[in-house]
C-alpha atoms as a PDB file:
ATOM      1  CA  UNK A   1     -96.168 -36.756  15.608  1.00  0.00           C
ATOM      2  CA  UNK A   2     -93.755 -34.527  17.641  1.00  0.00           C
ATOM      3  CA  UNK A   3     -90.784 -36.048  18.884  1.00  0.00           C
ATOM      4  CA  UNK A   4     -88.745 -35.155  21.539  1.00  0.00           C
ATOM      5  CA  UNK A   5     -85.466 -34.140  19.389  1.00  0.00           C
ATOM      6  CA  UNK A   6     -87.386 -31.420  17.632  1.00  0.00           C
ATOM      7  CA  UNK A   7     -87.130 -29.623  20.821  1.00  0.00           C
ATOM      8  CA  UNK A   8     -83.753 -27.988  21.034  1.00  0.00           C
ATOM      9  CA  UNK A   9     -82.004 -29.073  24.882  1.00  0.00           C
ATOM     10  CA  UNK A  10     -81.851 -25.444  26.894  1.00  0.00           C
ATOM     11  CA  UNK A  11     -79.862 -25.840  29.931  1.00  0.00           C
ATOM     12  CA  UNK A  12     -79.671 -23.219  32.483  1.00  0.00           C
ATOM     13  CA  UNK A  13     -77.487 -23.333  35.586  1.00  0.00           C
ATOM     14  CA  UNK A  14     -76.661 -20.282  38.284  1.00  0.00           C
ATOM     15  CA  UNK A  15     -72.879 -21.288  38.790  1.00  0.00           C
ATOM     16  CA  UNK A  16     -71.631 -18.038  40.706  1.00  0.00           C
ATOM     17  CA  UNK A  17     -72.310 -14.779  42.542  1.00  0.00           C
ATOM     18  CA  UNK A  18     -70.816 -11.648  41.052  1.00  0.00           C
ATOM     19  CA  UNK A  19     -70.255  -8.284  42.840  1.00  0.00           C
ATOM     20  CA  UNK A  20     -70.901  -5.425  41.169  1.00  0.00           C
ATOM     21  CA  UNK A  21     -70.019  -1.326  42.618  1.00  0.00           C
ATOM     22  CA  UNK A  22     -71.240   1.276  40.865  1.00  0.00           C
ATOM     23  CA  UNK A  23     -70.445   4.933  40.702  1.00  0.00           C
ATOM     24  CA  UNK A  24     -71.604   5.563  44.007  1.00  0.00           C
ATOM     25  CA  UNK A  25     -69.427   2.635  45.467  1.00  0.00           C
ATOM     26  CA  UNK A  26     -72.424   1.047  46.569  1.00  0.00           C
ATOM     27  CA  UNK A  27     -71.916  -3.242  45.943  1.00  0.00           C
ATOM     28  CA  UNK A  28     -74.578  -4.864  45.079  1.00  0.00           C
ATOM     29  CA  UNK A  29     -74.706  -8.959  44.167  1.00  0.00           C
ATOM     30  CA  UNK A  30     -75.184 -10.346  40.445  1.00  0.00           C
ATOM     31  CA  UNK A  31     -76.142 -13.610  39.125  1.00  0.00           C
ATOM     32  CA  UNK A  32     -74.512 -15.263  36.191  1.00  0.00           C
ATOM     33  CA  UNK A  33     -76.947 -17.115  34.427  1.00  0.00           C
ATOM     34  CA  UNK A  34     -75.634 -20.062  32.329  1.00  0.00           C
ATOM     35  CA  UNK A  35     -77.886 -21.002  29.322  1.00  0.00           C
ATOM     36  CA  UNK A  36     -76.742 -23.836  26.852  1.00  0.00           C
ATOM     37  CA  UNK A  37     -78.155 -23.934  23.622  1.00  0.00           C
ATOM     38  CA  UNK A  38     -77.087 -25.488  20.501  1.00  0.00           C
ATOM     39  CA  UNK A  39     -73.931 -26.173  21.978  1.00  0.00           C
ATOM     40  CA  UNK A  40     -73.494 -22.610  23.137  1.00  0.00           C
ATOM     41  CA  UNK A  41     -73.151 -21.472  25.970  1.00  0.00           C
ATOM     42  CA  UNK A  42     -73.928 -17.718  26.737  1.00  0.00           C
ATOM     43  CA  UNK A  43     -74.504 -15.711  30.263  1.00  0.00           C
ATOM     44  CA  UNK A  44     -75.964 -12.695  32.008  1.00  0.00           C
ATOM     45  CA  UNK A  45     -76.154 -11.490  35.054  1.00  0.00           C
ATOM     46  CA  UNK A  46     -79.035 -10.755  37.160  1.00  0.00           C
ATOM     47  CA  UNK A  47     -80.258  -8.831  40.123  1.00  0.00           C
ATOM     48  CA  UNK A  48     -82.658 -10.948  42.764  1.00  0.00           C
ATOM     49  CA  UNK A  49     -85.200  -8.638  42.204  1.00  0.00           C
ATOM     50  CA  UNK A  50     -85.489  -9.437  38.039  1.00  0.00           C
ATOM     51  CA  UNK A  51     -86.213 -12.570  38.698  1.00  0.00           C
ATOM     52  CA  UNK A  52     -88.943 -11.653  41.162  1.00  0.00           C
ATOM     53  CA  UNK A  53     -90.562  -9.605  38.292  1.00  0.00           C
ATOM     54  CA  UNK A  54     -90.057 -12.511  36.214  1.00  0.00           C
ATOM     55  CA  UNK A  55     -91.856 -14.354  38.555  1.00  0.00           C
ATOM     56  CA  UNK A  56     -94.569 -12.041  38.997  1.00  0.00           C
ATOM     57  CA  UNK A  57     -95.121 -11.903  35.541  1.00  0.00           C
ATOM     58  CA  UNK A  58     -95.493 -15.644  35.213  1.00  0.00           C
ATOM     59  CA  UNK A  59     -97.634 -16.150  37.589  1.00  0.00           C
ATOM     60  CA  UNK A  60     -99.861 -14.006  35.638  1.00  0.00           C
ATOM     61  CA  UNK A  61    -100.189 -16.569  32.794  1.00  0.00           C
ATOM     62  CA  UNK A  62     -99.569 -19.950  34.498  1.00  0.00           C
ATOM     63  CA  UNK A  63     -98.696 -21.940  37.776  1.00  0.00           C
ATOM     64  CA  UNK A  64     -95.530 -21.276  39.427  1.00  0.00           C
ATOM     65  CA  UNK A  65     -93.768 -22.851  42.556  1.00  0.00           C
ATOM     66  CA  UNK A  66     -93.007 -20.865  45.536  1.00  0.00           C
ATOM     67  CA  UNK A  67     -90.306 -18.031  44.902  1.00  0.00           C
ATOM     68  CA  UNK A  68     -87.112 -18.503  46.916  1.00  0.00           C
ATOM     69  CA  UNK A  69     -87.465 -15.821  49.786  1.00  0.00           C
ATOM     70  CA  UNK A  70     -84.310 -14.129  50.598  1.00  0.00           C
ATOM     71  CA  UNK A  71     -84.696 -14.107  53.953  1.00  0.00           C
ATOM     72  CA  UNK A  72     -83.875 -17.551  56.179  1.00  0.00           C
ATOM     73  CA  UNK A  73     -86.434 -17.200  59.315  1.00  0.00           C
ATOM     74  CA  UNK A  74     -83.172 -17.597  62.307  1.00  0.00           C
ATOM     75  CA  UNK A  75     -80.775 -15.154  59.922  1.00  0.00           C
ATOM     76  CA  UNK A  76     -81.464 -11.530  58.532  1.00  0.00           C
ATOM     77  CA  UNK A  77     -80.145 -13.000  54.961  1.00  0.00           C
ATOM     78  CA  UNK A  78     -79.294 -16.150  53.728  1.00  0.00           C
ATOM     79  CA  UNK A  79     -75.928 -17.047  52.735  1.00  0.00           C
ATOM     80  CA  UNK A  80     -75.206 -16.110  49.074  1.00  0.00           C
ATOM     81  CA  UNK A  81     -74.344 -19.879  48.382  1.00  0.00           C
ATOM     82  CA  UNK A  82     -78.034 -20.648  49.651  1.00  0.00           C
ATOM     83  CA  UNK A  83     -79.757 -18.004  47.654  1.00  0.00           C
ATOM     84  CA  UNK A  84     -78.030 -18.870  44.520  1.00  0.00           C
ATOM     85  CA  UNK A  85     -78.579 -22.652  44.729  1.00  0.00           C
ATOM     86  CA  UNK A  86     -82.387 -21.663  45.794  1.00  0.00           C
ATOM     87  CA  UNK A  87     -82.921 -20.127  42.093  1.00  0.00           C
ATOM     88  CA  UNK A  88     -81.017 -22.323  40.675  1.00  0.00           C
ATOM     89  CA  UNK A  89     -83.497 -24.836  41.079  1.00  0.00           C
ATOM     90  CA  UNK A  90     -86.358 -22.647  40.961  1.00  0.00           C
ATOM     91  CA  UNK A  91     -85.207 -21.626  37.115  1.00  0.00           C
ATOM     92  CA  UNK A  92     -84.906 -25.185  36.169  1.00  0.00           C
ATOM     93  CA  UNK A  93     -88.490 -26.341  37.401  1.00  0.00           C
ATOM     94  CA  UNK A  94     -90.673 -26.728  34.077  1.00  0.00           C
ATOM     95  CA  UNK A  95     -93.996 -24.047  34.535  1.00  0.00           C
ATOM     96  CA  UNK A  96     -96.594 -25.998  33.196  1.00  0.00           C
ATOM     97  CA  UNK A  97     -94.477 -26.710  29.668  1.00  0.00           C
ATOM     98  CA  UNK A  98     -92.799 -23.055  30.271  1.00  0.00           C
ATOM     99  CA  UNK A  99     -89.411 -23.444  30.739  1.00  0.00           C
ATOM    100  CA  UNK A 100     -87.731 -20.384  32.649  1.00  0.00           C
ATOM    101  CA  UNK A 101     -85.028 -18.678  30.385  1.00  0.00           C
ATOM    102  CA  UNK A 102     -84.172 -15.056  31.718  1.00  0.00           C
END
């Protein structure tokens, strides 16, 4: 019998938006990933369009919900605060028993 507590809790939260220039002095927007595990918490930061590949490559090998577009259909963008809650949930929806961890 399996029970739930040999399952380690992962929880993953998109708190904040990050702004990033490089060399060129181009900006570009970053997402800090929050994943707690074991009591630890550790971050990255990610581009929109990694977690598009992510998506792409899961819905290779199993269902996936809708990807957040980044476009809002009266606006050019959406607001950063929009985007960033929009994958927040997305990465916290449960794939078919895969849970998203970038």
């Amino acid at each position: 019998m399996v029970l739930e507590e040999d399952f380690p809790m992962i929880e993953v939260s998109i708190p904040s938006l990050e702004r990033e220039v490089d060399e060129s002095g181009k900006s570009r927007k970053l997402f800090r990933v929050e994943v707690l595990f074991h009591g630890r918490k550790h971050y990255v930061l990610r581009r929109n369009s990694e977690f598009q590949t992510l998506h792409r490559k899961l819905r290779k090998i199993t269902q996936t919900p809708d990807f957040p577009s980044k476009r809002n259909p009266h606006l050019r963008t959406k607001p950063a605060e929009q985007r960033r809650q929009e994958l927040e949930d997305y990465i916290q929806v449960k794939h078919s028993g895969v849970c998203l961890v970038i």
